[in-house]
N, C-alpha and C. Protein backbone atom coordinates (compact mmCIF):
# COMPACT_ATOMS: atom_id res chain seq x y z
N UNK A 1 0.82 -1.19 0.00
CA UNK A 1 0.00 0.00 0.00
C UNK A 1 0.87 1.25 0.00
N UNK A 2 0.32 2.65 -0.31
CA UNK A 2 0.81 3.71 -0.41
C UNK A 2 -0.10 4.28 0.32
N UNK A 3 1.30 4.45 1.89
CA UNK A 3 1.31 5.49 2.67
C UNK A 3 1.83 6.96 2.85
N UNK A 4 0.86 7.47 2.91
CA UNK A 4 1.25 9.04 3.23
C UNK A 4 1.01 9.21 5.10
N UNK A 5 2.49 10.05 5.71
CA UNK A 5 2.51 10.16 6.69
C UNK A 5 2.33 11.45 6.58
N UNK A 6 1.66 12.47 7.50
CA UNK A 6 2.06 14.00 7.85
C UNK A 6 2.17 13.84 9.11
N UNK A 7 3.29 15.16 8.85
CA UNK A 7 3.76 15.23 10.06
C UNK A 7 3.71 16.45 10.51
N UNK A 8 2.67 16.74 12.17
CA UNK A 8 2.80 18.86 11.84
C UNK A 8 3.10 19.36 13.39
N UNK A 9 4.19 19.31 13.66
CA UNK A 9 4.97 19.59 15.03
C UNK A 9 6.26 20.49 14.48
N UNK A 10 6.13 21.41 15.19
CA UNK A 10 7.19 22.58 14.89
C UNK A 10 8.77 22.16 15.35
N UNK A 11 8.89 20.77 16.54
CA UNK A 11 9.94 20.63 16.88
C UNK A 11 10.64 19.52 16.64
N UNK A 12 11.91 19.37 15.95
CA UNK A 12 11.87 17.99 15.68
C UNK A 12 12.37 16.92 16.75
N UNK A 13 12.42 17.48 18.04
CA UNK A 13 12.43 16.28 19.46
C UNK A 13 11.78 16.15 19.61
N UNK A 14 10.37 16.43 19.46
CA UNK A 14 8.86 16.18 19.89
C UNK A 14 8.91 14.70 20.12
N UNK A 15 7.82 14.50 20.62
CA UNK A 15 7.17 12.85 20.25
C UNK A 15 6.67 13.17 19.35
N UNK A 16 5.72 14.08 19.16
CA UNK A 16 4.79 13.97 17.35
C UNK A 16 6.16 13.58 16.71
N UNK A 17 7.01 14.02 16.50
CA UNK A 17 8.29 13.84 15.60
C UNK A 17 8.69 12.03 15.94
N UNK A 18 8.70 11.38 16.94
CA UNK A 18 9.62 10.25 16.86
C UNK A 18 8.04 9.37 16.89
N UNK A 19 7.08 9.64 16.87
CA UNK A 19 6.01 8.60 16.94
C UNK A 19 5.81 8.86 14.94
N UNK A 20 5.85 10.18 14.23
CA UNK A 20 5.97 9.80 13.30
C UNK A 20 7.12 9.00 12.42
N UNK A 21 7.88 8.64 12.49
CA UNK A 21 8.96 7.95 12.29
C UNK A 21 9.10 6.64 12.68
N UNK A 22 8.69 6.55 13.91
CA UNK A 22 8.29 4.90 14.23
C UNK A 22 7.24 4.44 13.57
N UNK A 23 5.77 5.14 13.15
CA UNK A 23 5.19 4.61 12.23
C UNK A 23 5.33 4.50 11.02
N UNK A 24 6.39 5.75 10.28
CA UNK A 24 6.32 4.99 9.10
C UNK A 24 7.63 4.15 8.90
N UNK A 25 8.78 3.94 9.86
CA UNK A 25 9.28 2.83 10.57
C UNK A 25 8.88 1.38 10.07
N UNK A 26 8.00 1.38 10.88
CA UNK A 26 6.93 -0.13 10.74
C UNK A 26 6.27 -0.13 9.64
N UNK A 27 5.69 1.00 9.04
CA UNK A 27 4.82 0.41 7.98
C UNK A 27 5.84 -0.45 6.57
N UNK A 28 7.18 0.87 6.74
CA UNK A 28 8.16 -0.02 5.60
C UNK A 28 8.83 -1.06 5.91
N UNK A 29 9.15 -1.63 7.13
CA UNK A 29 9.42 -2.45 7.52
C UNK A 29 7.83 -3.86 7.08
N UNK A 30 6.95 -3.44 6.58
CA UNK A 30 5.50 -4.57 6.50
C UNK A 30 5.55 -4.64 4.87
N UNK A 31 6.23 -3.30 4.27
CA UNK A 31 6.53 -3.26 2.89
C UNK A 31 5.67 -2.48 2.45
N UNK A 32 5.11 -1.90 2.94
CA UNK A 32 4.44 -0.45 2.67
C UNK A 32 5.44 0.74 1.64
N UNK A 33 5.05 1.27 0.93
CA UNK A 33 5.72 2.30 0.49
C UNK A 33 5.06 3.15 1.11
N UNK A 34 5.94 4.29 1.67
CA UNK A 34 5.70 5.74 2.84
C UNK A 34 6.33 6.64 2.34
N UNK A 35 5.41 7.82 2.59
CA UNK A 35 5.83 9.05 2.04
C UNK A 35 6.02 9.89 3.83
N UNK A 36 7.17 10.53 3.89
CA UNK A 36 7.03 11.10 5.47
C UNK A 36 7.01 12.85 4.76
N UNK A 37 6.09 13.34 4.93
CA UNK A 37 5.72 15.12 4.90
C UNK A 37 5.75 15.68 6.47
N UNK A 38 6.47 16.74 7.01
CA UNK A 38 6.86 16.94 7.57
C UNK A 38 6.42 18.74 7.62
N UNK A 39 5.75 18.92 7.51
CA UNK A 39 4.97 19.93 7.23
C UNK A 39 5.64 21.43 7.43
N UNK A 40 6.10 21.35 8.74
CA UNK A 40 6.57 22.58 9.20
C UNK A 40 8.05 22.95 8.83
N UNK A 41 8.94 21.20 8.86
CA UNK A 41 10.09 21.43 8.01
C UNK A 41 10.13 22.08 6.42
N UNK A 42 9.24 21.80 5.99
CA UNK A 42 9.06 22.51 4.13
C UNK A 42 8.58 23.78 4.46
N UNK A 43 8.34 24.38 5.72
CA UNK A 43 7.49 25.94 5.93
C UNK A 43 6.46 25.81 4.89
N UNK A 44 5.21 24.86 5.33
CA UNK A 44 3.77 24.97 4.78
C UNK A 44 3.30 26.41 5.60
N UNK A 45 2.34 26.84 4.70
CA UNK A 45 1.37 27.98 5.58
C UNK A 45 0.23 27.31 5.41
N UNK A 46 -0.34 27.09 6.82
CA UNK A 46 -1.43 26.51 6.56
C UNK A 46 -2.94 27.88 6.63
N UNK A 47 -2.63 28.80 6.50
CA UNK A 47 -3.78 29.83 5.92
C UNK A 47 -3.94 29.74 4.51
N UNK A 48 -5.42 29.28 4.31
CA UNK A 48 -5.81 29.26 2.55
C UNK A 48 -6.21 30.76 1.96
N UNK A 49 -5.53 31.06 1.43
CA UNK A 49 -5.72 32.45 0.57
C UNK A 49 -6.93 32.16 -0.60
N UNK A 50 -7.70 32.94 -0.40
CA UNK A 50 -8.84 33.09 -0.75
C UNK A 50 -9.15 32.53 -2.57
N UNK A 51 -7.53 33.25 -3.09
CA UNK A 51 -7.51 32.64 -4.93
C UNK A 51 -7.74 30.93 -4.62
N UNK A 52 -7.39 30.65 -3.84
CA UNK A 52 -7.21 29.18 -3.59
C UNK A 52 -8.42 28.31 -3.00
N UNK A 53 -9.34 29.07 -3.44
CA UNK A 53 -11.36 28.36 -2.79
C UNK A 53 -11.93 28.36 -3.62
N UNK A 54 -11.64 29.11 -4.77
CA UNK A 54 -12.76 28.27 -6.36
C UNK A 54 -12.29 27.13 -6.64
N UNK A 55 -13.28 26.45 -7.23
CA UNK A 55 -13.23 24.92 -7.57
C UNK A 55 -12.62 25.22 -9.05
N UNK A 56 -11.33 24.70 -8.99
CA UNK A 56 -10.48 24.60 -10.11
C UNK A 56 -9.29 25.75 -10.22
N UNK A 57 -9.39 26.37 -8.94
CA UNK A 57 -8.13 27.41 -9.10
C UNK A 57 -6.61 26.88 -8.88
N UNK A 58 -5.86 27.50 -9.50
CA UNK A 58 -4.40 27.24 -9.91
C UNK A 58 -4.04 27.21 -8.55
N UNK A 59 -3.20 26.14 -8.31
CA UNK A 59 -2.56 25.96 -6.90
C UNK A 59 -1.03 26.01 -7.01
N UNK A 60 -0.52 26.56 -5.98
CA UNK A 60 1.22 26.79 -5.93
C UNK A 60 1.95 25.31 -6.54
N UNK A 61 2.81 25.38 -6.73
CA UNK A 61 3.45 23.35 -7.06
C UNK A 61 3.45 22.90 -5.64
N UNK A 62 3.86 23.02 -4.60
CA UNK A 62 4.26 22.50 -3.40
C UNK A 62 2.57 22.19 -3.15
N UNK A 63 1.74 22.40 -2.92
CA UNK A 63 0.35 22.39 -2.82
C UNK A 63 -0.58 21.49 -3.79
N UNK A 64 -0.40 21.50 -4.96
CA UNK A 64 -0.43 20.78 -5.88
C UNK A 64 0.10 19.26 -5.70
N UNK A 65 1.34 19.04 -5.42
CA UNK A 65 1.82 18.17 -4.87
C UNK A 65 1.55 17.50 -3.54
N UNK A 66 1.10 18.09 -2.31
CA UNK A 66 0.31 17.36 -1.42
C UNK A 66 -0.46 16.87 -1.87
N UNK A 67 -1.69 17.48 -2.56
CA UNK A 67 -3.05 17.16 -2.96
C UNK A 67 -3.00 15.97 -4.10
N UNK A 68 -1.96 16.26 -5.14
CA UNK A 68 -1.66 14.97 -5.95
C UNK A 68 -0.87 13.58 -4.76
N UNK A 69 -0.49 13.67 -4.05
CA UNK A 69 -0.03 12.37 -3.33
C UNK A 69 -1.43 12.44 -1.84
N UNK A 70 -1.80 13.04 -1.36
CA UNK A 70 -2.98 12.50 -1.00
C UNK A 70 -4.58 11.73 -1.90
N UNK A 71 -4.48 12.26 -2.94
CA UNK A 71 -4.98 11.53 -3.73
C UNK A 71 -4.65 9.61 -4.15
N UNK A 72 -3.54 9.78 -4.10
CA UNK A 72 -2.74 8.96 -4.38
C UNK A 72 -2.97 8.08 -3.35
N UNK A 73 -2.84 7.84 -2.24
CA UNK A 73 -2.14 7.31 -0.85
C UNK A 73 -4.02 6.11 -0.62
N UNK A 74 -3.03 5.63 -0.59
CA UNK A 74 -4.37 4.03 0.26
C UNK A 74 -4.57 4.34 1.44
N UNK A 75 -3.83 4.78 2.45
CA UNK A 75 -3.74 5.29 3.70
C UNK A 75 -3.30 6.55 4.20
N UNK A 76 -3.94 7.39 5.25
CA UNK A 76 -3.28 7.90 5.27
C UNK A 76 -3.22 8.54 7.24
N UNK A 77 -1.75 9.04 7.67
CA UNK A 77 -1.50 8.88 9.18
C UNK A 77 -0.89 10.46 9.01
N UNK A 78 -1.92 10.66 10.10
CA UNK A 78 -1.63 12.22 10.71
C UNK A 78 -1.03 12.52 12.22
N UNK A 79 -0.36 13.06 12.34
CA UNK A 79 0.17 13.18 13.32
C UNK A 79 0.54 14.44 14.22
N UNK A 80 -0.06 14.96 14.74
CA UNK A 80 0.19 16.52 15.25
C UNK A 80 -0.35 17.18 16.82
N UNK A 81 0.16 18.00 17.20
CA UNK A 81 -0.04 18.12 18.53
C UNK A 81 -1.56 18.76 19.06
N UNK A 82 -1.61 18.19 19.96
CA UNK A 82 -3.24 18.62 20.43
C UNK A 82 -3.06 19.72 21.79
N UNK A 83 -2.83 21.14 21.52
CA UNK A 83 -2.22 22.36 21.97
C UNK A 83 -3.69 22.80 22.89
């Protein structure tokens, strides 16, 4: 299967950080193919700018590219802090 991991913790000692890694750890270890996104390491903004809410508007590449591999993904594991 094709796993997509996110990952959205600002620190990378966190546990969000080493619990994502142990899971996708194990999943390739079962033979999973895993994708690890790391959200805050690539500096995502997660505010949607408004060009970006019609149905069919042009999306940045980096954005484009989440949305094409979440599409993609049989599974998918989120991981982020509950603040």
């Amino acid at each position: 299967m094709n796993i997509l991991v996110i990952l959205g913790h600002p620190d990378p000692g966190s546990f969000n950080h080493a619990i994502a890694h142990a899971v996708a750890g194990a999943l390739r270890e079962q033979g999973h193919e895993v994708t690890l996104r790391d959200l805050h390491a690539e500096g995502f903004d997660p505010i949607l700018p408004a060009a970006e809410i019609p149905k069919g508007a042009a999306l940045p590449p980096a954005i484009q590219e989440h949305c094409d591999q979440l599409a993609a993904a049989d599974g998918l594991v989120i991981v982020h802090p509950n603040w």
